[in-house]
Protein backbone atom coordinates (compact mmCIF):
# COMPACT_ATOMS: atom_id res chain seq x y z
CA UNK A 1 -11.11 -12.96 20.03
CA UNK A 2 -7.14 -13.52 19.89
CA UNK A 3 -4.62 -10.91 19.07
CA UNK A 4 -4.30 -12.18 15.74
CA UNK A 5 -7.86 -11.44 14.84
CA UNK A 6 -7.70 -8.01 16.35
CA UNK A 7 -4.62 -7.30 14.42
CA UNK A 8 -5.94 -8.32 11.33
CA UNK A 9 -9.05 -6.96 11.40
CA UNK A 10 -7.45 -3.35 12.61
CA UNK A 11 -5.46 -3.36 9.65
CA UNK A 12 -8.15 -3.95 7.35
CA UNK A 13 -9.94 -1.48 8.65
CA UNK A 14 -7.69 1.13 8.36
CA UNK A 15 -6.28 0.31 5.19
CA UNK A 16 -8.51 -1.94 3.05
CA UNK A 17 -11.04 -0.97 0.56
CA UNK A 18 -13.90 -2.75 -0.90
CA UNK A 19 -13.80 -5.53 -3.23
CA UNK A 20 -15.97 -7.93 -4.92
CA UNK A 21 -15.52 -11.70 -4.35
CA UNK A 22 -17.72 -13.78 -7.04
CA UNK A 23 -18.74 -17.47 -6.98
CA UNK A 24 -21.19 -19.24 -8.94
CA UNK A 25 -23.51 -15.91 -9.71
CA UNK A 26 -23.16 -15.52 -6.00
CA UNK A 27 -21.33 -11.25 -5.29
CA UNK A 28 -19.70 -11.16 -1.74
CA UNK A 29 -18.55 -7.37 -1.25
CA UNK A 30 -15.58 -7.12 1.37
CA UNK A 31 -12.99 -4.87 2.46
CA UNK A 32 -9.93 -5.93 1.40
CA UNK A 33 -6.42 -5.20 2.47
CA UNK A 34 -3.73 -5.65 -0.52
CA UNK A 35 -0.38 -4.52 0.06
CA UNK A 36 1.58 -2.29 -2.58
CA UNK A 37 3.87 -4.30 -4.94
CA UNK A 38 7.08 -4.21 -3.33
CA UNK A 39 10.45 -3.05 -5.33
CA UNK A 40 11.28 -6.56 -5.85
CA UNK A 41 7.71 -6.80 -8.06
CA UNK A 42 8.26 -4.44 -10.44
CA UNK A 43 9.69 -4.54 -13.56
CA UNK A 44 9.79 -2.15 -16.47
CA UNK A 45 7.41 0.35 -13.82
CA UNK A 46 4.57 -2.37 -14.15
CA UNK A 47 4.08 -5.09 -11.09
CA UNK A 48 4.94 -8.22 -12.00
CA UNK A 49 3.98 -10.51 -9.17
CA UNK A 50 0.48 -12.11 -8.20
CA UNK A 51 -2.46 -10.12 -6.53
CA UNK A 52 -2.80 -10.33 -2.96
CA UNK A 53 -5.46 -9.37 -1.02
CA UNK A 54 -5.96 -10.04 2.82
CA UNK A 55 -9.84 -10.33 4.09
CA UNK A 56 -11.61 -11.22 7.16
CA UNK A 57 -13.43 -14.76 7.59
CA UNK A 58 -17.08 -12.83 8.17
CA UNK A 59 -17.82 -11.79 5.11
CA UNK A 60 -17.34 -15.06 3.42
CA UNK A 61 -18.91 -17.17 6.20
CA UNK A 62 -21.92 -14.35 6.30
CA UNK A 63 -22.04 -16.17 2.52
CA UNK A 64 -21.96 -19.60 3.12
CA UNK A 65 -18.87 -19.61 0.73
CA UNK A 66 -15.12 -20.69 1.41
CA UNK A 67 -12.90 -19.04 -0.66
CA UNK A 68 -11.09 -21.10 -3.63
CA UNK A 69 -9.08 -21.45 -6.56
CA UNK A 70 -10.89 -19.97 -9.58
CA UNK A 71 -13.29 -17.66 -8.42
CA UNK A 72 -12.99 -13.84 -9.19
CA UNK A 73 -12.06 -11.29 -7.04
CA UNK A 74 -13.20 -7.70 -8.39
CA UNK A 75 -10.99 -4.56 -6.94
CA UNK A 76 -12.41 -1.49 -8.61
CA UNK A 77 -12.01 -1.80 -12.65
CA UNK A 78 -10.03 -5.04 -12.45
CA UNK A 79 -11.20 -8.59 -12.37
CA UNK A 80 -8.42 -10.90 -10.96
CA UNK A 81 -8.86 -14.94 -11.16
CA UNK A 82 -8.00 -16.58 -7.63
CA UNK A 83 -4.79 -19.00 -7.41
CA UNK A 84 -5.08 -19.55 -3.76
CA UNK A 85 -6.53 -19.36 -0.72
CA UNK A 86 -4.64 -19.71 2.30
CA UNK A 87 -6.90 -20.07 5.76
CA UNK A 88 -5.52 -17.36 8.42
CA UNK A 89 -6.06 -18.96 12.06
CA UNK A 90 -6.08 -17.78 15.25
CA UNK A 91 -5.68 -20.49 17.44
CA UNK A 92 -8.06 -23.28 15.65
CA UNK A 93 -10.84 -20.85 14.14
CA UNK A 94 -10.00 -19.30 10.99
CA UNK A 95 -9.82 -15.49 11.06
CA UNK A 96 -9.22 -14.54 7.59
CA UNK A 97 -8.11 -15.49 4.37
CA UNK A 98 -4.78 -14.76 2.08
CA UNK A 99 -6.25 -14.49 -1.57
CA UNK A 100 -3.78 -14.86 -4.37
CA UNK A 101 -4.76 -14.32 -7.45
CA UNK A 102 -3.51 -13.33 -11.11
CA UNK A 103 -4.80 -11.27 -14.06
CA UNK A 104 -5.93 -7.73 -13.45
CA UNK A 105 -8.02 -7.49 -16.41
């Protein structure tokens, strides 16, 4: 396991919390780490910019499931629809995943 992995995974640790990700009737729960909006995201006191969350490969691969554009992502009371997914890799093996996603329903 490379530094980037241990990083990652650290930080998620300490600072995510659980999630939901949701595919095809198919629930994945994960810890999650999404970083605060920054000052630059919000406007009028509300944030503005797209949901982020970062997540560890395991969970998904645990799934059989590769994270995509248009599933949900569930963080407590809000349902958010995925953007993107952007592969995290440490050296060739992915590690994680960046999910971007809008809505907050």
């Amino acid at each position: 396991m490379g530094w980037i992995t241990t990083s990652r995974r650290r930080q998620i640790r300490t600072k995510g919390r659980q999630m939901i990700l949701e595919h095809s009737g198919i629930k994945v729960p994960l810890l999650a780490y999404a970083p605060p909006p920054t000052a630059a995201d919000i406007q009028s006191g509300v944030a503005q910019a797209s949901f982020v969350a970062e997540i560890q490969a395991d969970e998904v691969q645990v799934a059989g499931i590769t994270p995509a554009a248009s599933m949900e992502i569930v963080d407590g009371s809000k349902f958010y629809t995925l953007t993107d997914a952007i592969p995290i890799y440490d050296r060739q093996t992915i590690c994680g995943w960046r999910l971007i996603a809008a809505g907050g329903q």
